[in-house]
N, C-alpha and C. Protein backbone atom coordinates (compact mmCIF):
# COMPACT_ATOMS: atom_id res chain seq x y z
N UNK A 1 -6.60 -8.30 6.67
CA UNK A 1 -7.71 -9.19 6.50
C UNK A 1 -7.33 -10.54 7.10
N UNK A 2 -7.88 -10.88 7.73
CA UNK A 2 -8.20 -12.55 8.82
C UNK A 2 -8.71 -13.66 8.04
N UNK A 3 -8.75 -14.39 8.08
CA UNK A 3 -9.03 -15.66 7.06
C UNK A 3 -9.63 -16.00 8.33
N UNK A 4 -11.20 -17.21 8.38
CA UNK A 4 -11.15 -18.34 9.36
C UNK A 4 -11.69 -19.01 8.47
N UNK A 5 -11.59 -20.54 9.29
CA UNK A 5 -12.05 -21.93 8.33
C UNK A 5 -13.66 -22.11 9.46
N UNK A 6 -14.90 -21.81 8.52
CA UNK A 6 -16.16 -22.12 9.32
C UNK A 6 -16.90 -23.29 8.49
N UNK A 7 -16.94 -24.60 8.90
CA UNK A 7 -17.68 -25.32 8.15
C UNK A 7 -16.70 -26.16 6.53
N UNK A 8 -15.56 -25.87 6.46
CA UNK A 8 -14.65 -26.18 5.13
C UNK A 8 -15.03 -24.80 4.53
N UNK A 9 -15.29 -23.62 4.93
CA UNK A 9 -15.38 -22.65 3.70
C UNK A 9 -14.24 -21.19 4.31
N UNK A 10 -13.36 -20.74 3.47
CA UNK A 10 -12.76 -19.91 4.50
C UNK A 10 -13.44 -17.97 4.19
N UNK A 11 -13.62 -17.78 5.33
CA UNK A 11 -14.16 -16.43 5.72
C UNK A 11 -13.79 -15.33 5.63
N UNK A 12 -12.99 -14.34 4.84
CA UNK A 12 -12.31 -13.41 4.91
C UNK A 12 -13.01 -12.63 5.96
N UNK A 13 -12.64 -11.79 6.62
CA UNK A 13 -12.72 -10.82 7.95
C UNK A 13 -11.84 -9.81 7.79
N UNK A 14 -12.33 -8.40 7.92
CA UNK A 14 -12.04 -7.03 7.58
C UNK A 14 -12.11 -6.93 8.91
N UNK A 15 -11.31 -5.53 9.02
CA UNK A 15 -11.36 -5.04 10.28
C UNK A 15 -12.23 -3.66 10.35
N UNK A 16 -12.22 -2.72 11.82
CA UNK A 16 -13.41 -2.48 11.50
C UNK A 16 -13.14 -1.12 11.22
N UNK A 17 -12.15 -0.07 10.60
CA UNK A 17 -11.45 1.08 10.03
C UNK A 17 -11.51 0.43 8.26
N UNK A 18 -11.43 -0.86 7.73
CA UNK A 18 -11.75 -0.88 6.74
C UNK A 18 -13.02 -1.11 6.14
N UNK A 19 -14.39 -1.49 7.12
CA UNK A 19 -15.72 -1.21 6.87
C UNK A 19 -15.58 -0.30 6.76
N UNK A 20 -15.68 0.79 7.82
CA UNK A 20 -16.12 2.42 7.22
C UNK A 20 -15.26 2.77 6.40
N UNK A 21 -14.30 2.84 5.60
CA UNK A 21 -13.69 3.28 4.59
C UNK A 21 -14.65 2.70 3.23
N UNK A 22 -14.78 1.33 3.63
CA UNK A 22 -16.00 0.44 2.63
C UNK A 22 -17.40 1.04 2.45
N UNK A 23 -17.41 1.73 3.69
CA UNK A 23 -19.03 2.21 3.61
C UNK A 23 -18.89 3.22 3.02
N UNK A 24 -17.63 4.07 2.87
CA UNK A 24 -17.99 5.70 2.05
C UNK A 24 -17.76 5.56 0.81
N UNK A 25 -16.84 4.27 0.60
CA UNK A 25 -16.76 3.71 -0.62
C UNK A 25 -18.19 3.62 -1.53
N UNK A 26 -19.09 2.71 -0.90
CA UNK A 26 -20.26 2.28 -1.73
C UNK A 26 -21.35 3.58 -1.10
N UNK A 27 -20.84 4.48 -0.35
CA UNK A 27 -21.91 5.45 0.03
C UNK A 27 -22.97 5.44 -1.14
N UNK A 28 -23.02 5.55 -2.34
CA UNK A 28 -24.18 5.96 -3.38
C UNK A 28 -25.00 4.57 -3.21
N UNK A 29 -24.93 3.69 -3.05
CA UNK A 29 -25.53 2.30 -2.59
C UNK A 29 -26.41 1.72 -1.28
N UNK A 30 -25.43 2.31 -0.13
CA UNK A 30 -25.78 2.34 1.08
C UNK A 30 -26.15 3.86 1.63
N UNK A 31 -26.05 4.39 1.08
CA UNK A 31 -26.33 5.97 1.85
C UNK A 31 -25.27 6.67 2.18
N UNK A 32 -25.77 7.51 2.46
CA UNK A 32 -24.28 8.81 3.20
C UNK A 32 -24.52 8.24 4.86
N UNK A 33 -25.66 8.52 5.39
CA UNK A 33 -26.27 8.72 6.48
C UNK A 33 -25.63 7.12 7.23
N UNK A 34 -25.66 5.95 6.39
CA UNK A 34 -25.05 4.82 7.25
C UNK A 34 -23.83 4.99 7.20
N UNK A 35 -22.99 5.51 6.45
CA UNK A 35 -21.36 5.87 6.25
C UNK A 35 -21.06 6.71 7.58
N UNK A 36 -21.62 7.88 7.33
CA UNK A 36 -21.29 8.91 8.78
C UNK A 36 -21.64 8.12 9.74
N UNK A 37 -23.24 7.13 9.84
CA UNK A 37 -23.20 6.26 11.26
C UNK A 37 -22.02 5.61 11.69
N UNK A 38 -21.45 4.76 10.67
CA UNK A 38 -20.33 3.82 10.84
C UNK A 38 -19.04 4.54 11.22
N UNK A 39 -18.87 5.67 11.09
CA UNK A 39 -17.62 6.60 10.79
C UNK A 39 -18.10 6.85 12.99
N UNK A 40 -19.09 7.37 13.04
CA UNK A 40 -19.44 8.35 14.36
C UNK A 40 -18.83 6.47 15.33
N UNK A 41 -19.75 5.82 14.89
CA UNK A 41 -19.94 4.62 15.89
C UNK A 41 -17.76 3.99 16.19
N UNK A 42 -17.41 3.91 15.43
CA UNK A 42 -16.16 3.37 14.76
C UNK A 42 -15.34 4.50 16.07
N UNK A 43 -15.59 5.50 16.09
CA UNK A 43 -14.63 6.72 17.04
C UNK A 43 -15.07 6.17 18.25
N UNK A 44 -16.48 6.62 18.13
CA UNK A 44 -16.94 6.85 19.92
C UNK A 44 -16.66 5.76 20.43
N UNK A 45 -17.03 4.45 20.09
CA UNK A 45 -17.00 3.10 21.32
C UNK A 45 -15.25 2.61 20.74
N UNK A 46 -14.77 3.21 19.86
CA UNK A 46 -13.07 3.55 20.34
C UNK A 46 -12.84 1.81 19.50
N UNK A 47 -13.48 1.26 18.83
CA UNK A 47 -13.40 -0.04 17.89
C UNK A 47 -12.06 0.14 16.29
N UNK A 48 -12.04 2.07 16.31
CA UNK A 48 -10.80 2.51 15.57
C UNK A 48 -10.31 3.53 15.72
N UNK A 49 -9.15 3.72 15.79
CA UNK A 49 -8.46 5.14 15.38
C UNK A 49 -8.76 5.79 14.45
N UNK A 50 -8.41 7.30 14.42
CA UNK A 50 -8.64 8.08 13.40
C UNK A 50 -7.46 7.80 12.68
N UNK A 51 -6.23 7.14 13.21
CA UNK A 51 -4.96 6.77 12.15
C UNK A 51 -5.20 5.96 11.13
N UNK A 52 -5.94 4.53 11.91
CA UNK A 52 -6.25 3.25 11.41
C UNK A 52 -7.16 3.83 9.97
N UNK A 53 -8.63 4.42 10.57
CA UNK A 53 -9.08 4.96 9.69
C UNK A 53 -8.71 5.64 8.32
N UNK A 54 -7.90 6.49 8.37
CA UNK A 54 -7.49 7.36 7.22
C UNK A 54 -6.64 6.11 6.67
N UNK A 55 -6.14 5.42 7.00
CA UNK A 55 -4.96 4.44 6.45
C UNK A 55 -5.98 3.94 5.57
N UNK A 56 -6.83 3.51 6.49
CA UNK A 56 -7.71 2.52 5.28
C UNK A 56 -8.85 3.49 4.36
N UNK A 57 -9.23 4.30 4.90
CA UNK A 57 -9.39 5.45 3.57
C UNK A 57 -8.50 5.34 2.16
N UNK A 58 -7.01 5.96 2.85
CA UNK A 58 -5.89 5.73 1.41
C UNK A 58 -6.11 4.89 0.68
N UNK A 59 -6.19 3.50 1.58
CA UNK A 59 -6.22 2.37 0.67
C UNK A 59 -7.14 1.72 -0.23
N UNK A 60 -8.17 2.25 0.20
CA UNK A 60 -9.62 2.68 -0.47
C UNK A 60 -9.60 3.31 -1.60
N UNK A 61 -8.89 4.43 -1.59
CA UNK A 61 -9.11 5.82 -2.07
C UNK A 61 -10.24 6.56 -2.22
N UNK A 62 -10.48 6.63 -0.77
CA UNK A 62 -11.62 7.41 -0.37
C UNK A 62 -11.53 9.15 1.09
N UNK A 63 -9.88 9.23 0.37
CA UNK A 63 -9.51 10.17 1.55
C UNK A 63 -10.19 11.29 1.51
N UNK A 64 -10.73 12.08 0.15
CA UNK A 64 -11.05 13.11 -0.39
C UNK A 64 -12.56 13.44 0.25
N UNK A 65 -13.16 12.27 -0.07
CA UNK A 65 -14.69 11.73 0.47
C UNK A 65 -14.67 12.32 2.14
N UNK A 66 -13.82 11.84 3.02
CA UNK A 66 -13.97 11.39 4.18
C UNK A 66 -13.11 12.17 5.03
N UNK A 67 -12.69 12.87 4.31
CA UNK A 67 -11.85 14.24 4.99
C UNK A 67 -12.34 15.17 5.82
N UNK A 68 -13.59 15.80 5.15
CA UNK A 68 -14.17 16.51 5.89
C UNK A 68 -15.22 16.03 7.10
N UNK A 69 -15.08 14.65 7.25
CA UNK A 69 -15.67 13.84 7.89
C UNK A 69 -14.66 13.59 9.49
N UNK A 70 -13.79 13.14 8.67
CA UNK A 70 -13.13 12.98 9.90
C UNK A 70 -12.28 14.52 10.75
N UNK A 71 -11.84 15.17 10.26
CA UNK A 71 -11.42 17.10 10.72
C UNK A 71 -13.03 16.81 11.55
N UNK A 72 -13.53 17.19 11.56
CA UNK A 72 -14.78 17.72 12.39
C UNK A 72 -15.00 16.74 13.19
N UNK A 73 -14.61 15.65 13.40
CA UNK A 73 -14.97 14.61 14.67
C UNK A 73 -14.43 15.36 15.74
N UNK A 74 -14.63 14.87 17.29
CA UNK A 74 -13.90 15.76 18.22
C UNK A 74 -12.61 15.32 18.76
């Protein structure tokens, strides 16, 4: 996580393997359907690894969730 100073207020900044771990996290909130978006988008334009990813799954603890998610990517 990134800190910046915008205005005197500081910004925490996630990266972007710990959004989608975040998104399957709150999936019952936000949906399944934006989780898998974020998960598909996150591979294809190559913004994360599938390493990065699962790391931040663990750290989540959302590996169980997102397992069968990520095995079936190509």
């Amino acid at each position: 996580m990134k800190e910046h100073r915008a205005g005197g207020v500081v910004l925490r900044v996630t990266n972007v393997a710990k959004t989608v771990a975040d998104c399957f996290k709150f999936r019952n909130k936000i949906g399944l359907d934006v989780a898998l978006e974020a998960l598909r988008d996150a591979v294809h334009y190559e913004r994360a690894s599938t390493d990065a990813i699962w790391e931040a799954a663990r750290v989540c603890r959302v590996t169980r969730v997102m397992r069968p998610y990520l095995e079936s990517l190509p």
